[in-house]
N, C-alpha and C. Protein backbone atom coordinates (compact mmCIF):
# COMPACT_ATOMS: atom_id res chain seq x y z
N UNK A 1 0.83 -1.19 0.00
CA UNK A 1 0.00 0.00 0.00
C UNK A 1 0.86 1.25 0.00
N UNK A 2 1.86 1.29 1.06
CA UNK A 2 2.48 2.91 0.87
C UNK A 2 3.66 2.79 -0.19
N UNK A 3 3.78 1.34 -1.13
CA UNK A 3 4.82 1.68 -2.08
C UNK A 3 3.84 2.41 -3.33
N UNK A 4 2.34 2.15 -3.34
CA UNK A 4 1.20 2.01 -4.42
C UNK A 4 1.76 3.48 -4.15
N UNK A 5 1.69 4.70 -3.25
CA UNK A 5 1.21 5.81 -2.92
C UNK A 5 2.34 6.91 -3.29
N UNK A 6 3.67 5.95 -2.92
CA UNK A 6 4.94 6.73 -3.51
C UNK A 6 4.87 6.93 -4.51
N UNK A 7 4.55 5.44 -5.00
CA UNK A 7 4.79 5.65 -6.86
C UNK A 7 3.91 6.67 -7.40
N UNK A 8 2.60 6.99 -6.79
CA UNK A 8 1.56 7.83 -6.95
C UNK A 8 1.87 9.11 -6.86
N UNK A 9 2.62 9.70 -6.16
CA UNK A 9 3.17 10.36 -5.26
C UNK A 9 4.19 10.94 -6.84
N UNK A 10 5.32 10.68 -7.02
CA UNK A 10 6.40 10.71 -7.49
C UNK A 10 5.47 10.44 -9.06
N UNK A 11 4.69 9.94 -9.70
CA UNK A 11 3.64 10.30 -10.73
C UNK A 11 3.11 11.60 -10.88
N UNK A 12 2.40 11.78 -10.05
CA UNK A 12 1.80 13.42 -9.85
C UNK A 12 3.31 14.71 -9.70
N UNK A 13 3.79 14.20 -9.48
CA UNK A 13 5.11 15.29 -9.68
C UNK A 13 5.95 15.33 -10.38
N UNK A 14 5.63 14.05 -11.47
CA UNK A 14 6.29 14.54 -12.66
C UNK A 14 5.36 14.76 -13.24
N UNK A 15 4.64 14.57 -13.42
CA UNK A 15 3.48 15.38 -14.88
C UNK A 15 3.49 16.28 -14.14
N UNK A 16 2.95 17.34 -13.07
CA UNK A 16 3.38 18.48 -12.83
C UNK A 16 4.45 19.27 -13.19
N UNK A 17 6.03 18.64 -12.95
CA UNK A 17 6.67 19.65 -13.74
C UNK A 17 6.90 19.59 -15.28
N UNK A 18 6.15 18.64 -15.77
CA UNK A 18 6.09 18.33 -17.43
C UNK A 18 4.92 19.47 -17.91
N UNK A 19 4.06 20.28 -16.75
CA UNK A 19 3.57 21.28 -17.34
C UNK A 19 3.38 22.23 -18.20
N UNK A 20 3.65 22.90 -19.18
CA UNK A 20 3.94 24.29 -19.43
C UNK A 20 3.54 25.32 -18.72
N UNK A 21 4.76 26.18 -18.70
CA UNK A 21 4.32 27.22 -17.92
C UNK A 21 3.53 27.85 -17.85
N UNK A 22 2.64 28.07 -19.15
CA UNK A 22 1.27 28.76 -19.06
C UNK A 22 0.10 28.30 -18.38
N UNK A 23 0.37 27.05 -17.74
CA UNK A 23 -0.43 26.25 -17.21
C UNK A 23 -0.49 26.31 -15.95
N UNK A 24 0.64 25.78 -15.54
CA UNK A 24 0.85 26.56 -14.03
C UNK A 24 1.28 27.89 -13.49
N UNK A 25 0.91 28.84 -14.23
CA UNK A 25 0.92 29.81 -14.09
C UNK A 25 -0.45 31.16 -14.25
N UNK A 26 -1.72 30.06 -14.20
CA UNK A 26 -2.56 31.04 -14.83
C UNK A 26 -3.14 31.61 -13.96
N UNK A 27 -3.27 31.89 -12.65
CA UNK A 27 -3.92 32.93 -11.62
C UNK A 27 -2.81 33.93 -11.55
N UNK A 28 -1.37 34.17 -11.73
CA UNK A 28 -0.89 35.25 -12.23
C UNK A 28 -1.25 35.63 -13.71
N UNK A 29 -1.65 35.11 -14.70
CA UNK A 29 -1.91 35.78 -15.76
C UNK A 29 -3.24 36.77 -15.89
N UNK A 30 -4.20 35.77 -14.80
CA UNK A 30 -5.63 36.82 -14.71
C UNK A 30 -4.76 38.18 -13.66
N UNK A 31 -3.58 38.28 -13.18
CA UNK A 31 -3.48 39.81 -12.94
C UNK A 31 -3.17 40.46 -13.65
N UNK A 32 -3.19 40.31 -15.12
CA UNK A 32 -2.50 40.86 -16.41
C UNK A 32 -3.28 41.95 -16.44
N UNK A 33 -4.66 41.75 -16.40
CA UNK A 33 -5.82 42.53 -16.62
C UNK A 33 -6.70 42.99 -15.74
N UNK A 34 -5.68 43.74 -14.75
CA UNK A 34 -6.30 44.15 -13.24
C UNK A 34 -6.28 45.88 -14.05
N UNK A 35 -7.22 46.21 -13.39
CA UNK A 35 -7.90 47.74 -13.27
C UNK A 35 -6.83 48.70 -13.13
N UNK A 36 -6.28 49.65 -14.76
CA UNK A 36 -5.32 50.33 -13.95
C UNK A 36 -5.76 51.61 -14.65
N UNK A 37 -4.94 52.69 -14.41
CA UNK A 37 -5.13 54.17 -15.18
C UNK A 37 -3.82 54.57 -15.14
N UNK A 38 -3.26 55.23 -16.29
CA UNK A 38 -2.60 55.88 -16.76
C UNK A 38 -2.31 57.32 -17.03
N UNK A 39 -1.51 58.08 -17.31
CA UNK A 39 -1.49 59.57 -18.21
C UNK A 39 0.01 59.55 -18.93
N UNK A 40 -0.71 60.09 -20.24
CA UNK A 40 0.75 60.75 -21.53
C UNK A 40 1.17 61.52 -20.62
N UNK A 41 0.33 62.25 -19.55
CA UNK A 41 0.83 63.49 -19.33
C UNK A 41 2.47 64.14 -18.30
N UNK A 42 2.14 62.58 -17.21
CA UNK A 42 3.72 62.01 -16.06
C UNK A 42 3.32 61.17 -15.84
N UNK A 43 4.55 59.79 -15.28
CA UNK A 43 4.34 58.71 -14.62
C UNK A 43 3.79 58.78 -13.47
N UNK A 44 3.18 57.79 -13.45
CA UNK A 44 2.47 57.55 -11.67
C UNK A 44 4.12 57.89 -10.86
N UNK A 45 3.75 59.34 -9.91
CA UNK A 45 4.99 59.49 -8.95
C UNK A 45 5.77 60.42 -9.73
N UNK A 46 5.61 60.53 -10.66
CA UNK A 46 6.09 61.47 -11.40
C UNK A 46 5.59 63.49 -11.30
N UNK A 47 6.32 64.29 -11.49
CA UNK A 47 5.98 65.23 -11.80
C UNK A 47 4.44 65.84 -12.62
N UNK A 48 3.79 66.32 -12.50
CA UNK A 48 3.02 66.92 -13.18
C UNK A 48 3.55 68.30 -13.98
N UNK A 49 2.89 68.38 -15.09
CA UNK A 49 3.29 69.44 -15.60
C UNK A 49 2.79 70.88 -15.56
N UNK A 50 3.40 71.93 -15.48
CA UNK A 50 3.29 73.26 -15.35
C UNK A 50 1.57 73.25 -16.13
N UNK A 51 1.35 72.89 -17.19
CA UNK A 51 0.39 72.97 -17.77
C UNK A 51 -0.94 72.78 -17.43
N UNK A 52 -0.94 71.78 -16.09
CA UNK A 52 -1.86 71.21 -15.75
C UNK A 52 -2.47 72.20 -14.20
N UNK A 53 -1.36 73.41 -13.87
CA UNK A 53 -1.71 73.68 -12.52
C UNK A 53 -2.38 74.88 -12.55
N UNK A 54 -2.74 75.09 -11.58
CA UNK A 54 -3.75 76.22 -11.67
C UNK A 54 -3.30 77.69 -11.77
N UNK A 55 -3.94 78.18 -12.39
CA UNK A 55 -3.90 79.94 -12.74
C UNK A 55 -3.84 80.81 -11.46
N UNK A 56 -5.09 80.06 -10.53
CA UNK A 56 -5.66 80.55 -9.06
C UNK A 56 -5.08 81.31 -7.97
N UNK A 57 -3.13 80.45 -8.37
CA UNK A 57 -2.33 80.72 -6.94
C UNK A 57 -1.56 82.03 -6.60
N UNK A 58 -2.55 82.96 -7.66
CA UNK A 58 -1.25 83.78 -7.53
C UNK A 58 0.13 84.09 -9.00
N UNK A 59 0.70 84.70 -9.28
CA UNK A 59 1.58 84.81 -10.46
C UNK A 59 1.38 85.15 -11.60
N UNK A 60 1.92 85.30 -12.51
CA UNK A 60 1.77 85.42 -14.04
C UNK A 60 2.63 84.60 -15.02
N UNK A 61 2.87 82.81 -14.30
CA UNK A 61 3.57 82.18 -15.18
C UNK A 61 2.64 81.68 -15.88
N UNK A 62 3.15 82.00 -17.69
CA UNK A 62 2.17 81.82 -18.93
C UNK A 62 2.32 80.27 -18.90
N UNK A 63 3.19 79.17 -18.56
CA UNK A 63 3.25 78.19 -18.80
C UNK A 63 1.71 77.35 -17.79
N UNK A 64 1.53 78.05 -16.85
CA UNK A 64 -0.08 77.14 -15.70
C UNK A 64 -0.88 77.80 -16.55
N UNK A 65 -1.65 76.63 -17.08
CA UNK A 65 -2.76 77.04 -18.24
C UNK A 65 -4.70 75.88 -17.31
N UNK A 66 -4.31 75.62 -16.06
CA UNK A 66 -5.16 74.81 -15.08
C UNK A 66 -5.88 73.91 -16.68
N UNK A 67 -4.89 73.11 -17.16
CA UNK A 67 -5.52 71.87 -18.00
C UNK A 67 -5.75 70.90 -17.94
N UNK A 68 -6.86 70.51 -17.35
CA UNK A 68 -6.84 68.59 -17.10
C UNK A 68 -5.85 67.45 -17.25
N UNK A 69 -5.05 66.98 -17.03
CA UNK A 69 -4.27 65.83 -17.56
C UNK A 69 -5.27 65.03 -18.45
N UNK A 70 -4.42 64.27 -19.17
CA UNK A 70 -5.13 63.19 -20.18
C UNK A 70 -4.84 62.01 -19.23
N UNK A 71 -6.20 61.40 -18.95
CA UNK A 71 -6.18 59.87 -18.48
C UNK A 71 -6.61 58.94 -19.37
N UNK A 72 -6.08 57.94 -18.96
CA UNK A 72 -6.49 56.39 -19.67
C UNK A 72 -6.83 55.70 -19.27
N UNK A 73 -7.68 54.31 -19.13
CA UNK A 73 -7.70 52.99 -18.17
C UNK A 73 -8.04 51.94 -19.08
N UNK A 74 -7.81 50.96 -18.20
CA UNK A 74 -8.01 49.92 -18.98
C UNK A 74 -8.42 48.61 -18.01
N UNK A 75 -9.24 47.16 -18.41
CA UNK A 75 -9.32 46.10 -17.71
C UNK A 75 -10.33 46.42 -16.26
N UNK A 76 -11.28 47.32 -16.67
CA UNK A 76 -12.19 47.97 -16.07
C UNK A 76 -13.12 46.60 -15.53
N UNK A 77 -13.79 46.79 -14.42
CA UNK A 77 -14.44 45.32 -14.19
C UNK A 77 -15.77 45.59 -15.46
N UNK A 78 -16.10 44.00 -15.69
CA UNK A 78 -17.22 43.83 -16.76
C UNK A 78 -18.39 44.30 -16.58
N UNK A 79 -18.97 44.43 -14.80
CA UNK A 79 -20.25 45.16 -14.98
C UNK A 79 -20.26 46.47 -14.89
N UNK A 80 -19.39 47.34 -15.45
CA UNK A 80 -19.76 48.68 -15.02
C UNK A 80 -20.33 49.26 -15.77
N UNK A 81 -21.19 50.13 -15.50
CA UNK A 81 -22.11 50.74 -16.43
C UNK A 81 -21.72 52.34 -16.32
N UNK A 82 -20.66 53.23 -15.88
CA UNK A 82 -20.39 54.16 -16.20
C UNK A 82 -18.79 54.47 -15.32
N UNK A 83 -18.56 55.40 -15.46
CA UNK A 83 -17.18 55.76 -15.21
C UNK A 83 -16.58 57.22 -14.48
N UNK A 84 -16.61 57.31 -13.19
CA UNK A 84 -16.08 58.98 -12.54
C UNK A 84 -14.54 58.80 -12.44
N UNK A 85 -14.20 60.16 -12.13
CA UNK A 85 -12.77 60.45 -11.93
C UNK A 85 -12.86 61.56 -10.93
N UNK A 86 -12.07 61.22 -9.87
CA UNK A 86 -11.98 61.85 -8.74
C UNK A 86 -10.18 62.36 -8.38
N UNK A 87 -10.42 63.88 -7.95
CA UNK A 87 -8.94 64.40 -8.02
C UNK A 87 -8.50 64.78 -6.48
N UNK A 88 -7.53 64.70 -5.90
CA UNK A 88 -7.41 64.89 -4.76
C UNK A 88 -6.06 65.03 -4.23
N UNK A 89 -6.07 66.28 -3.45
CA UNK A 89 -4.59 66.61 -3.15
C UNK A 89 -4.22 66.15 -1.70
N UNK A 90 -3.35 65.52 -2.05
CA UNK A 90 -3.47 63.85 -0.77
C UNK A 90 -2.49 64.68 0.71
N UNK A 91 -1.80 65.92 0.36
CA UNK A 91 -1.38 66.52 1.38
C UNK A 91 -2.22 67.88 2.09
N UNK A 92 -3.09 67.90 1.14
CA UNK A 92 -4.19 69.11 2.08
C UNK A 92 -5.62 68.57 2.50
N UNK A 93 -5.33 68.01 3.55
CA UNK A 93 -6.96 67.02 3.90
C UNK A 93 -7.68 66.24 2.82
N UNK A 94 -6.88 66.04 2.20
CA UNK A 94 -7.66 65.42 0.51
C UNK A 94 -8.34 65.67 0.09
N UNK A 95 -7.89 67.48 -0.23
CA UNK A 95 -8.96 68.33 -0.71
C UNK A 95 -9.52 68.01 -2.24
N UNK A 96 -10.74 67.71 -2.09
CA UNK A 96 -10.98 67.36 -3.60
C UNK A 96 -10.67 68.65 -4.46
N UNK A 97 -10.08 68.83 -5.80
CA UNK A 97 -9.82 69.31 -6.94
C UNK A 97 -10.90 69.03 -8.22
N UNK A 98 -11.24 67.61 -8.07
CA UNK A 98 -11.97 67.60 -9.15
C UNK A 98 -13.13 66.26 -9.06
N UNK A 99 -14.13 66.50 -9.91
CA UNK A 99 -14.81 65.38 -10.19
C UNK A 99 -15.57 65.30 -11.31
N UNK A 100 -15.90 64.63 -11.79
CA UNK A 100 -16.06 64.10 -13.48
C UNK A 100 -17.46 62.87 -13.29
N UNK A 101 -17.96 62.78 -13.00
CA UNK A 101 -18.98 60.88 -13.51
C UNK A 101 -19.74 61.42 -14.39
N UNK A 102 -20.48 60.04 -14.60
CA UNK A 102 -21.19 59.78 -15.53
C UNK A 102 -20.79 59.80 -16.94
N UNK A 103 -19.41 59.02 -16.78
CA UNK A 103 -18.60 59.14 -17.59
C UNK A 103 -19.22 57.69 -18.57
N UNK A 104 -19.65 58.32 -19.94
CA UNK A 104 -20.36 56.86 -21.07
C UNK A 104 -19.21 55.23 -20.17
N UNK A 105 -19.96 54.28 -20.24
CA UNK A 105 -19.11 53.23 -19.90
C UNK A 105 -18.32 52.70 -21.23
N UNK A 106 -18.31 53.48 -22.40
CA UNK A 106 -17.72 52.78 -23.51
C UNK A 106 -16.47 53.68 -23.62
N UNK A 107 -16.29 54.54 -22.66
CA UNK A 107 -15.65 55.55 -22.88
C UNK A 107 -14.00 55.03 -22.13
N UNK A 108 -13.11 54.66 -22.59
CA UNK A 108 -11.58 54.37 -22.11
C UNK A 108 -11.18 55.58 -21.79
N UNK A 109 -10.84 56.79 -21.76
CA UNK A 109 -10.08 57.78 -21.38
C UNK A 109 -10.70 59.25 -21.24
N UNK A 110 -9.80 59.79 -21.06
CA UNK A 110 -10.53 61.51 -20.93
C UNK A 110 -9.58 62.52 -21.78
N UNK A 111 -9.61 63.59 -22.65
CA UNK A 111 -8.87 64.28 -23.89
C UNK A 111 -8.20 65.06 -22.19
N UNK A 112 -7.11 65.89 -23.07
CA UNK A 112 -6.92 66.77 -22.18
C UNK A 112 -7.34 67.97 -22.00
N UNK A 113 -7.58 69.25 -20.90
CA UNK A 113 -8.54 69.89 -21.01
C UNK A 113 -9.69 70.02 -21.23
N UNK A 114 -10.80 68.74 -20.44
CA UNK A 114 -11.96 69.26 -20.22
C UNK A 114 -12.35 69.98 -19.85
N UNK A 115 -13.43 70.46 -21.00
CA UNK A 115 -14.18 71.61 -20.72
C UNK A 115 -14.69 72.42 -19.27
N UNK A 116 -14.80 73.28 -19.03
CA UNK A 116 -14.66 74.08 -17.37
C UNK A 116 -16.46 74.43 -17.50
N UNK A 117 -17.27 72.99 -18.03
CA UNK A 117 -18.62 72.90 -17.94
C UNK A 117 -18.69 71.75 -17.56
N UNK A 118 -20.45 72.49 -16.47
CA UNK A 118 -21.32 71.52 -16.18
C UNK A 118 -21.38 70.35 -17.24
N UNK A 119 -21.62 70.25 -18.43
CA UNK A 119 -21.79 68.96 -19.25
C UNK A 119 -20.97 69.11 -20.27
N UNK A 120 -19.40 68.51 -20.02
CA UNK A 120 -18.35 69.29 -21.36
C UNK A 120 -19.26 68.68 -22.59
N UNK A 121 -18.37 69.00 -23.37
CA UNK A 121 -19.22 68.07 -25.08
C UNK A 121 -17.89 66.67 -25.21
N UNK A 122 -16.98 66.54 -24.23
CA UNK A 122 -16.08 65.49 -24.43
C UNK A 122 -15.97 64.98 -23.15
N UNK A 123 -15.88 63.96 -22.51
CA UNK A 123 -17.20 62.66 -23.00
C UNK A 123 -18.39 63.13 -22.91
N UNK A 124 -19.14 62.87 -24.00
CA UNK A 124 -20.37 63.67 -24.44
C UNK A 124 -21.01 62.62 -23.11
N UNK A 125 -22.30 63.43 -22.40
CA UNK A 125 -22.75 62.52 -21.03
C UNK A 125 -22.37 63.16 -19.71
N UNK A 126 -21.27 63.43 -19.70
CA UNK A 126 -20.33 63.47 -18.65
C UNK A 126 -20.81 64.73 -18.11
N UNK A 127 -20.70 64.67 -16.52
CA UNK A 127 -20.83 66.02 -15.88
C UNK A 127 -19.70 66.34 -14.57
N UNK A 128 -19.79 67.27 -14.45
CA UNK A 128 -18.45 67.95 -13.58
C UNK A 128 -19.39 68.69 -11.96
N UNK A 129 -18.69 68.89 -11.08
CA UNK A 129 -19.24 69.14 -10.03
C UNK A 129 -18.19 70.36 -10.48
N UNK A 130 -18.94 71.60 -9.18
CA UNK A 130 -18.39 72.47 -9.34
C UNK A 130 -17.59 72.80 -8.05
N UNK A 131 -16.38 73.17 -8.50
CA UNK A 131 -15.23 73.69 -7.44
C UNK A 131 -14.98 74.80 -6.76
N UNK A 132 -15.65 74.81 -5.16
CA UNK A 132 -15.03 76.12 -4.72
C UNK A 132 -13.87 76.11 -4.25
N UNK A 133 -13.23 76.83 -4.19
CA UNK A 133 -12.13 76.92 -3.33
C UNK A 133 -11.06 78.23 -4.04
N UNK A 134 -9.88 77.93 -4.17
CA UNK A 134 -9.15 79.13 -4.45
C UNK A 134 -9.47 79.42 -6.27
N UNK A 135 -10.55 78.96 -6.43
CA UNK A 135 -11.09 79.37 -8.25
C UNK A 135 -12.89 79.08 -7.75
N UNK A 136 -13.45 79.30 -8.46
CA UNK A 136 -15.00 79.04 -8.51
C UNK A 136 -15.29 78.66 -10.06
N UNK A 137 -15.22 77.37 -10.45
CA UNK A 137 -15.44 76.48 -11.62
C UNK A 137 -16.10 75.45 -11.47
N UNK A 138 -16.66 75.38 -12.66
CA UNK A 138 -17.16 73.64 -12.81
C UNK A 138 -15.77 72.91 -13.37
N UNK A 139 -15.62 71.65 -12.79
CA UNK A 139 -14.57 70.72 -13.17
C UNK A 139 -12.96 71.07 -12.56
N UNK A 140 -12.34 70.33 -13.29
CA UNK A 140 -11.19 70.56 -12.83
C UNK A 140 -9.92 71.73 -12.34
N UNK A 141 -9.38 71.51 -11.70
CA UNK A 141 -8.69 72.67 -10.66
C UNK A 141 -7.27 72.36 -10.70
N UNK A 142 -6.29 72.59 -11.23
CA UNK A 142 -5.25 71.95 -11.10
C UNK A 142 -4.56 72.34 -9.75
N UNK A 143 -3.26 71.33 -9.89
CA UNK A 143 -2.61 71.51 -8.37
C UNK A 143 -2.00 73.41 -7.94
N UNK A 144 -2.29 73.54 -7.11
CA UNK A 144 -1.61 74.98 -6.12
C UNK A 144 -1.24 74.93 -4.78
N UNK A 145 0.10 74.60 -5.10
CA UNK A 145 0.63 74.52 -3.65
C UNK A 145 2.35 75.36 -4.16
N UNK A 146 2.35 76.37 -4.38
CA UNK A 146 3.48 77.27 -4.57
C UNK A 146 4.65 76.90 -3.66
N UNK A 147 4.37 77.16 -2.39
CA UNK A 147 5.58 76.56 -1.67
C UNK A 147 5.72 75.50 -0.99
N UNK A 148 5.49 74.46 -1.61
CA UNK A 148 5.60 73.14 -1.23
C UNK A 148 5.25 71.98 -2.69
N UNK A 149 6.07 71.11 -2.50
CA UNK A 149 5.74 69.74 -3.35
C UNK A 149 4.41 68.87 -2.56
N UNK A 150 3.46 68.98 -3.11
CA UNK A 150 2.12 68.16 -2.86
C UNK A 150 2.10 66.57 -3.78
N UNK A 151 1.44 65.81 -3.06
CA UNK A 151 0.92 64.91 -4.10
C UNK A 151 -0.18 64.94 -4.54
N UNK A 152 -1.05 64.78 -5.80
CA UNK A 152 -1.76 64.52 -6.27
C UNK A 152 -2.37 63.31 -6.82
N UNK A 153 -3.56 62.78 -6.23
CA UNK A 153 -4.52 61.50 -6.53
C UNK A 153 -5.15 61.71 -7.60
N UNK A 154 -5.37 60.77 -8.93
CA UNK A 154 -6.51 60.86 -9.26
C UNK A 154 -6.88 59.28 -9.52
N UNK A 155 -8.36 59.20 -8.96
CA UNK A 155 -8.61 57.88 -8.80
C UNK A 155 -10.02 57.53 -10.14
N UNK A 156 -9.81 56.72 -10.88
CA UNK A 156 -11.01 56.25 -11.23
C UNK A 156 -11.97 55.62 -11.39
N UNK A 157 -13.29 55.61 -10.87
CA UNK A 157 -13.91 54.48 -9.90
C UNK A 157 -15.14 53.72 -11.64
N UNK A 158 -14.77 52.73 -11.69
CA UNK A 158 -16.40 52.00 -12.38
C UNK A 158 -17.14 51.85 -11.39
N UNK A 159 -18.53 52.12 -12.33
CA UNK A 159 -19.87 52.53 -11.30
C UNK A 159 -20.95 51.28 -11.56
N UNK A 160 -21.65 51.14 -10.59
CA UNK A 160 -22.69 50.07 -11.27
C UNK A 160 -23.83 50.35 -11.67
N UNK A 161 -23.71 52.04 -12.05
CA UNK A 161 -24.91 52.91 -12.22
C UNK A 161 -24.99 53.47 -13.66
N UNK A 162 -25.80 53.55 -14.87
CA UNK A 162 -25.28 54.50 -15.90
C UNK A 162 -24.89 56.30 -15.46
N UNK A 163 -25.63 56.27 -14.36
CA UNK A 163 -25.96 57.60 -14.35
C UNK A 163 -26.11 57.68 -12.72
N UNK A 164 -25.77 58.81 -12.17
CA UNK A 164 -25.97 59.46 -10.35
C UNK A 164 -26.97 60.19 -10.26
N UNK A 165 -28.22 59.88 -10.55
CA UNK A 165 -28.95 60.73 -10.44
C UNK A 165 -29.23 61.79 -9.29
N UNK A 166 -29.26 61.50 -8.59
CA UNK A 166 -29.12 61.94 -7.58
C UNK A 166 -27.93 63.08 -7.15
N UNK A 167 -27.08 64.01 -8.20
CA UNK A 167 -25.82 64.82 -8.25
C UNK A 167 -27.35 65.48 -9.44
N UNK A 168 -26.61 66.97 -9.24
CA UNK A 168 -27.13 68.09 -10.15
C UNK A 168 -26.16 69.10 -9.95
N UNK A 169 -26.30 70.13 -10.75
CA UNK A 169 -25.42 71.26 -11.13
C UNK A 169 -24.85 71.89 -9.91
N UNK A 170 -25.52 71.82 -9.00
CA UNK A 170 -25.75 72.48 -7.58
C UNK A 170 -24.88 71.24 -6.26
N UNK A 171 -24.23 70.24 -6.75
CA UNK A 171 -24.47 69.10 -5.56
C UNK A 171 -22.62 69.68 -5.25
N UNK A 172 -22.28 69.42 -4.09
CA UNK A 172 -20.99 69.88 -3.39
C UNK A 172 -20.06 68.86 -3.44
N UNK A 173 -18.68 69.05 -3.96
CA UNK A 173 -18.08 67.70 -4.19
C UNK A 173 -17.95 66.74 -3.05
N UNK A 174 -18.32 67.04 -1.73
CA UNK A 174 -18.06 65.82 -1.02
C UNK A 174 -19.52 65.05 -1.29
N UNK A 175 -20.59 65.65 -1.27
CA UNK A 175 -21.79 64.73 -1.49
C UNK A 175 -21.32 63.73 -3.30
N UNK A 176 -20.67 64.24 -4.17
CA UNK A 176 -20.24 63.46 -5.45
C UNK A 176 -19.65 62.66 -5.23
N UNK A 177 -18.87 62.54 -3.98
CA UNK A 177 -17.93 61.56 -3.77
C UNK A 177 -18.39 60.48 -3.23
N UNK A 178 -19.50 61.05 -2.10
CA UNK A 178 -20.11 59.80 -1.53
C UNK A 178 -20.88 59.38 -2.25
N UNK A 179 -21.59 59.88 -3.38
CA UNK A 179 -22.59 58.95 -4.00
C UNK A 179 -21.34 58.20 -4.89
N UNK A 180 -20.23 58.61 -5.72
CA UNK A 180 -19.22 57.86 -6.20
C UNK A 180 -18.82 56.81 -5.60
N UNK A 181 -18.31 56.81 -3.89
CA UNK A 181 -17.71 55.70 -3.41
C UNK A 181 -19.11 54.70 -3.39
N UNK A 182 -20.29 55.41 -2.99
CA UNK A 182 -21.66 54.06 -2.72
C UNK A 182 -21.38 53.39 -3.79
N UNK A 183 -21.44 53.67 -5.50
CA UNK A 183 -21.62 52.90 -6.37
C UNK A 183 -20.17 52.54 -7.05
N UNK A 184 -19.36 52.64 -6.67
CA UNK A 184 -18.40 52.09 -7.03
C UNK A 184 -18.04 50.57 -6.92
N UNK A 185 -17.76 50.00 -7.67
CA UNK A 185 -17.43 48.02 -8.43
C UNK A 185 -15.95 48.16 -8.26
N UNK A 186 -15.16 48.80 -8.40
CA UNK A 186 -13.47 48.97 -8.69
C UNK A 186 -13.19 50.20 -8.91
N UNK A 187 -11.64 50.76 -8.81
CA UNK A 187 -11.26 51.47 -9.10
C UNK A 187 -9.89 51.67 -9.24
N UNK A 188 -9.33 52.39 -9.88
CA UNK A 188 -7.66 52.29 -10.29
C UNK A 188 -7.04 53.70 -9.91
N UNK A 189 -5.98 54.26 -9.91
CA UNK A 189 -5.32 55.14 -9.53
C UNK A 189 -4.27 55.55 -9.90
N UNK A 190 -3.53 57.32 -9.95
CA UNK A 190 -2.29 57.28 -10.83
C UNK A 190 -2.04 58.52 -9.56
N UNK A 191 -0.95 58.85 -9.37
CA UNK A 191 -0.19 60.09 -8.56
C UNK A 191 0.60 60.82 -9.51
N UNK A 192 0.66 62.24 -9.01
CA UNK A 192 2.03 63.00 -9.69
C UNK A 192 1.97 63.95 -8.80
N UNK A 193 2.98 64.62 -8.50
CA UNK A 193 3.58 65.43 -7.68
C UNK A 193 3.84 66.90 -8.50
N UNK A 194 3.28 67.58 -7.69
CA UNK A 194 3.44 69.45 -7.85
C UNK A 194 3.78 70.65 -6.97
């Protein structure tokens, strides 16, 4: 009996390593296609560019033009039915900067410089909460922190909602956020520093 079990034994471990590697290896391959986001604009950890920061702080450098970064994502989970982007400056109480949902779910990325409207025309759908703080805009705010290096979050959540109904022209970005985190399925994330 325990010679039946060796041999059994010492069977199962060679056809195991007679595997191919793609074989025993396939719960790392499903992380191939984990939820991520990107920008042309800096690497995650990377710098942000002059281009992207805000007008708001003060100065007259022509190069801060407060322009959205261009995001990307990809490997989004399968049920989502729409798409926000949430901005946040991770060294000032995580002051939100920006918010974006109701982003089409067919929609992979965002151009750069969205529109400084309630409903840009790119992603056609899409609506922006409006920003008080050192600017009074709808949408995005770029980074202002003059004397200091800040980090900057931007996270992007799939929703299991087409649409938030419940957000209107009028709603305050922390109430966008909480209806964002309620319906959020996944979400991915990129940093850059300003």
């Amino acid at each position: 009996m325990r010679s039946s079990k060796t041999v059994l034994f010492a069977l199962l471990v060679t056809c195991a390593a007679g595997l191919p590697a793609a074989a025993s290896a396939a719960p790392a391959s499903a992380d191939r296609h984990a939820f991520a986001l990107s920008s042309t604009a800096f690497a995650n950890g990377g710098s942000i560019p002059k281009i992207h920061e805000c007008t708001s702080g003060g100065g007259n450098d022509p190069a801060k033009k407060n322009e959205s970064p261009p995001l990307a994502w990809s490997g989004a989970p399968a049920a989502a039915k729409s798409y926000a982007v949430v901005m946040r400056d991770l060294d000032n109480a995580s002051l939100v900067h920006w918010v974006v949902y109701d982003i089409p779910v067919g929609a992979t990325s965002l151009p750069q410089n969205v529109q400084h409207v309630y409903q840009p025309p790119v992603p056609a759908g899409a609506r922006q909460v409006y920003y008080r703080g050192s600017a009074s805009l709808f949408g995005y705010q770029g980074p202002c922190s003059p004397s200091t290096v800040n980090t900057y979050e931007f996270v992007v959540h799939a929703l299991d909602r087409a649409s938030l109904t419940t957000l209107n022209a009028n709603s305050s970005t922390q109430a966008a956020v909480r209806a964002i985190t309620a319906a959020s399925i996944g979400s991915a994330r990129i940093s850059g520093e300003s």
